[in-house]
C-alpha atoms as a PDB file:
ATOM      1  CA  UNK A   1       3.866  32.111  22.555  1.00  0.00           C
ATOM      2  CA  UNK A   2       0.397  33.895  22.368  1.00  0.00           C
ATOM      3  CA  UNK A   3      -0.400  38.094  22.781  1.00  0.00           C
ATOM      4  CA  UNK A   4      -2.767  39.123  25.193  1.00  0.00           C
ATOM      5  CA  UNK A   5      -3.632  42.755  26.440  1.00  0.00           C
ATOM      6  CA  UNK A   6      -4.101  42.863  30.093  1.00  0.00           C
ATOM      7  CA  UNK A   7      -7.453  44.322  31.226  1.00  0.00           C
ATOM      8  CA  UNK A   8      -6.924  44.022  34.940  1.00  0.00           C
ATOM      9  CA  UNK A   9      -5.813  42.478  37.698  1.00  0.00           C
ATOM     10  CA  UNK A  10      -6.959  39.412  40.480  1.00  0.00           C
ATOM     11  CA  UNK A  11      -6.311  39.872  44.116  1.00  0.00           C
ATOM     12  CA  UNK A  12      -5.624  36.232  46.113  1.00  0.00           C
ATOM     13  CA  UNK A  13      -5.908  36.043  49.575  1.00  0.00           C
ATOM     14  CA  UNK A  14      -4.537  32.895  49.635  1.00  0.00           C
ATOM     15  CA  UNK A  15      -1.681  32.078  47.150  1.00  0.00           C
ATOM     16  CA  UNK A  16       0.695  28.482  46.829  1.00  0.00           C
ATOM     17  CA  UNK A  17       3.856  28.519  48.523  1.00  0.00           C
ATOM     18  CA  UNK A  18       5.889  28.923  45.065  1.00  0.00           C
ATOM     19  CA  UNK A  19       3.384  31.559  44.052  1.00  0.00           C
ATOM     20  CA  UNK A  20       3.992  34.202  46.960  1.00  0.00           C
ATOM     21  CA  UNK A  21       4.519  37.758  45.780  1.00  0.00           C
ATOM     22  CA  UNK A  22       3.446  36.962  42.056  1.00  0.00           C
ATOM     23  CA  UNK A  23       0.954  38.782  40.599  1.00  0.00           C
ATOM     24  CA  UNK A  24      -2.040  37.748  38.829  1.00  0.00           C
ATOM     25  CA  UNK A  25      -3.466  39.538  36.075  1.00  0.00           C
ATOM     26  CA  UNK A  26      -6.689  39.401  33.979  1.00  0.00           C
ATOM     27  CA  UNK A  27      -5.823  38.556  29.848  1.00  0.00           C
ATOM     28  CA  UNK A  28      -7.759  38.826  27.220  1.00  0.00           C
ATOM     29  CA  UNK A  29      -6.271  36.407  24.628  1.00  0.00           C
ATOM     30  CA  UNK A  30      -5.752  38.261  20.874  1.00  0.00           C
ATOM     31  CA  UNK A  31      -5.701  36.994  17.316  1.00  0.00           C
ATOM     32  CA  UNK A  32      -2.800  37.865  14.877  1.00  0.00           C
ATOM     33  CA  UNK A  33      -4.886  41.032  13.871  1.00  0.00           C
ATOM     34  CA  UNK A  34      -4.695  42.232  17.559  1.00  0.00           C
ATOM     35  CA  UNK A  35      -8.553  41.393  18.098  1.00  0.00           C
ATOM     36  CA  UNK A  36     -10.131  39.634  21.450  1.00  0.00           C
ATOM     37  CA  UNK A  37     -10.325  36.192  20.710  1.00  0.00           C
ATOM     38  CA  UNK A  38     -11.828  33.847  23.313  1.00  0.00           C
ATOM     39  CA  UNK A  39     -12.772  34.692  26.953  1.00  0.00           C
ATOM     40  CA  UNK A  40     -10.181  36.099  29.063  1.00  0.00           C
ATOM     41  CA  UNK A  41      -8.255  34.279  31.634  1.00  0.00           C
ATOM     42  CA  UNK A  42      -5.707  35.032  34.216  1.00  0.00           C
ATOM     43  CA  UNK A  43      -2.005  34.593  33.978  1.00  0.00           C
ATOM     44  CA  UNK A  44       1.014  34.424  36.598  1.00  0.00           C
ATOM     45  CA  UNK A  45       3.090  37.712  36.020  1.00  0.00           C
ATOM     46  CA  UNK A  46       6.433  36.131  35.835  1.00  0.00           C
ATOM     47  CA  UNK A  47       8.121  39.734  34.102  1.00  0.00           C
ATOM     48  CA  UNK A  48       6.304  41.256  37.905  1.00  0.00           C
ATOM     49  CA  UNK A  49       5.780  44.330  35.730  1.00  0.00           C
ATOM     50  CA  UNK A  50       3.105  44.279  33.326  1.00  0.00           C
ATOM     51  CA  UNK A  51       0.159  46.637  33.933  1.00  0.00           C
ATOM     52  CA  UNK A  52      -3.769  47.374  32.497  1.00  0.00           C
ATOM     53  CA  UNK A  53      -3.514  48.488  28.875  1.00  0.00           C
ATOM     54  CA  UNK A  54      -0.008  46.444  28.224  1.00  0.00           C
ATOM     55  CA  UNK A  55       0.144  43.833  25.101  1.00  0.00           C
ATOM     56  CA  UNK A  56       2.162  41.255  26.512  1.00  0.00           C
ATOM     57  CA  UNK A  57       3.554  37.740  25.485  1.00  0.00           C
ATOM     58  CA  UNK A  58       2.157  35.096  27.396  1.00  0.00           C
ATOM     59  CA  UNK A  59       2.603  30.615  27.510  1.00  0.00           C
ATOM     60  CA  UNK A  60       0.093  28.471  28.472  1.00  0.00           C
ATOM     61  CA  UNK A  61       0.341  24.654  29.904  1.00  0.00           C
ATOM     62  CA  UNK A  62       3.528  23.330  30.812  1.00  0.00           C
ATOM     63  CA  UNK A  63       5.142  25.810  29.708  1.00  0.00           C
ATOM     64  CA  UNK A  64       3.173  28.184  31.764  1.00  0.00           C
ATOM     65  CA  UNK A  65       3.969  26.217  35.010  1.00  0.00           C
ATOM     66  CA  UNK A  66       8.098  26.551  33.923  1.00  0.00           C
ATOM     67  CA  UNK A  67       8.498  29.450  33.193  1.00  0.00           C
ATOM     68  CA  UNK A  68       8.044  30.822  36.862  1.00  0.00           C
ATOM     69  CA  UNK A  69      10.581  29.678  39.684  1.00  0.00           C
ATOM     70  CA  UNK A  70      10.484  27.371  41.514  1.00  0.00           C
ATOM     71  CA  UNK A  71       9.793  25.187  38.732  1.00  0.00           C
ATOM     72  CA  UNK A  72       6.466  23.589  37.659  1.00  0.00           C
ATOM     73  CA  UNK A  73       3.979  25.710  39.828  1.00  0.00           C
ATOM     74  CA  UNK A  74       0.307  25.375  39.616  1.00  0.00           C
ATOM     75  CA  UNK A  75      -0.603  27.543  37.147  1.00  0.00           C
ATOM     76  CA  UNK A  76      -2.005  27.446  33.591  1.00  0.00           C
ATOM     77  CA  UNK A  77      -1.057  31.106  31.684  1.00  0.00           C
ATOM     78  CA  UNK A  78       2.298  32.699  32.615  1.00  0.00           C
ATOM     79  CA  UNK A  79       3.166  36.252  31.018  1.00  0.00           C
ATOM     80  CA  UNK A  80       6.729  36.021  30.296  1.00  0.00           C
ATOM     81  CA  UNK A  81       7.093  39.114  28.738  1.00  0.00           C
ATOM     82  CA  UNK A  82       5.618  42.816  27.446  1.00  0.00           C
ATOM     83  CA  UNK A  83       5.348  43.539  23.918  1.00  0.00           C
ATOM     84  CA  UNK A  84       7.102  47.228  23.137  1.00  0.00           C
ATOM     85  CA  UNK A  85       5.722  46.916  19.444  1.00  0.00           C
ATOM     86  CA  UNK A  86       3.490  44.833  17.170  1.00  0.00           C
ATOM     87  CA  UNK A  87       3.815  44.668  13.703  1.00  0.00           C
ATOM     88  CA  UNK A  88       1.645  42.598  11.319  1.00  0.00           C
ATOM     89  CA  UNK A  89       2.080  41.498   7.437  1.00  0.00           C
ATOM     90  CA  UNK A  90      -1.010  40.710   5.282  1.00  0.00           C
ATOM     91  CA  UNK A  91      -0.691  36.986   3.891  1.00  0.00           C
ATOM     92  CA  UNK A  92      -1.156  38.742   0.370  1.00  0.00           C
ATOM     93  CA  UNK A  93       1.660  41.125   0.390  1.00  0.00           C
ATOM     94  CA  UNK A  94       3.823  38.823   1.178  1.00  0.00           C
ATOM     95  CA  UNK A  95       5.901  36.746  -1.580  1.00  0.00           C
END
């Protein structure tokens, strides 16, 4: 499972049959610190509530394409769910 905070949101005019009524929202991937890491991509909204500004939980590859239903759609980043809170350890503070 990777975090991602969504930064907006992709409007298809033409969507696969399994795909109709999900939305699809722009990502931008984060590191375990919370910072951007790699160019942002856009993900299947399988929760159907996640909005600009929200850190959510999302899979990529298969897992992406089972996670909505019907099963194994064509897509590569499914969020599967929104992240309420984020808490991080340092590597040195713990034993």
């Amino acid at each position: 499972m990777l975090l991602g905070r969504v930064i907006g949101t992709v409007v298809a005019t033409v969507a696969y049959d399994g795909l109709a009524g999900v939305p699809f929202l722009f990502v931008q991937p984060l590191d375990k610190r919370g910072a951007p890491q790699g160019a942002p991509l856009v993900a299947a909204d399988a929760t159907r509530m996640a909005g600009p500004g929200e850190l959510v939980a999302f899979e990529g590859g298969r897992e992406a394409a089972l996670a909505l239903e019907p099963w194994f759609v064509p897509v590569d980043h499914t969020i599967v769910g929104i992240v309420d809170r984020h808490d991080r350890y340092d590597e040195e503070a713990t034993p």
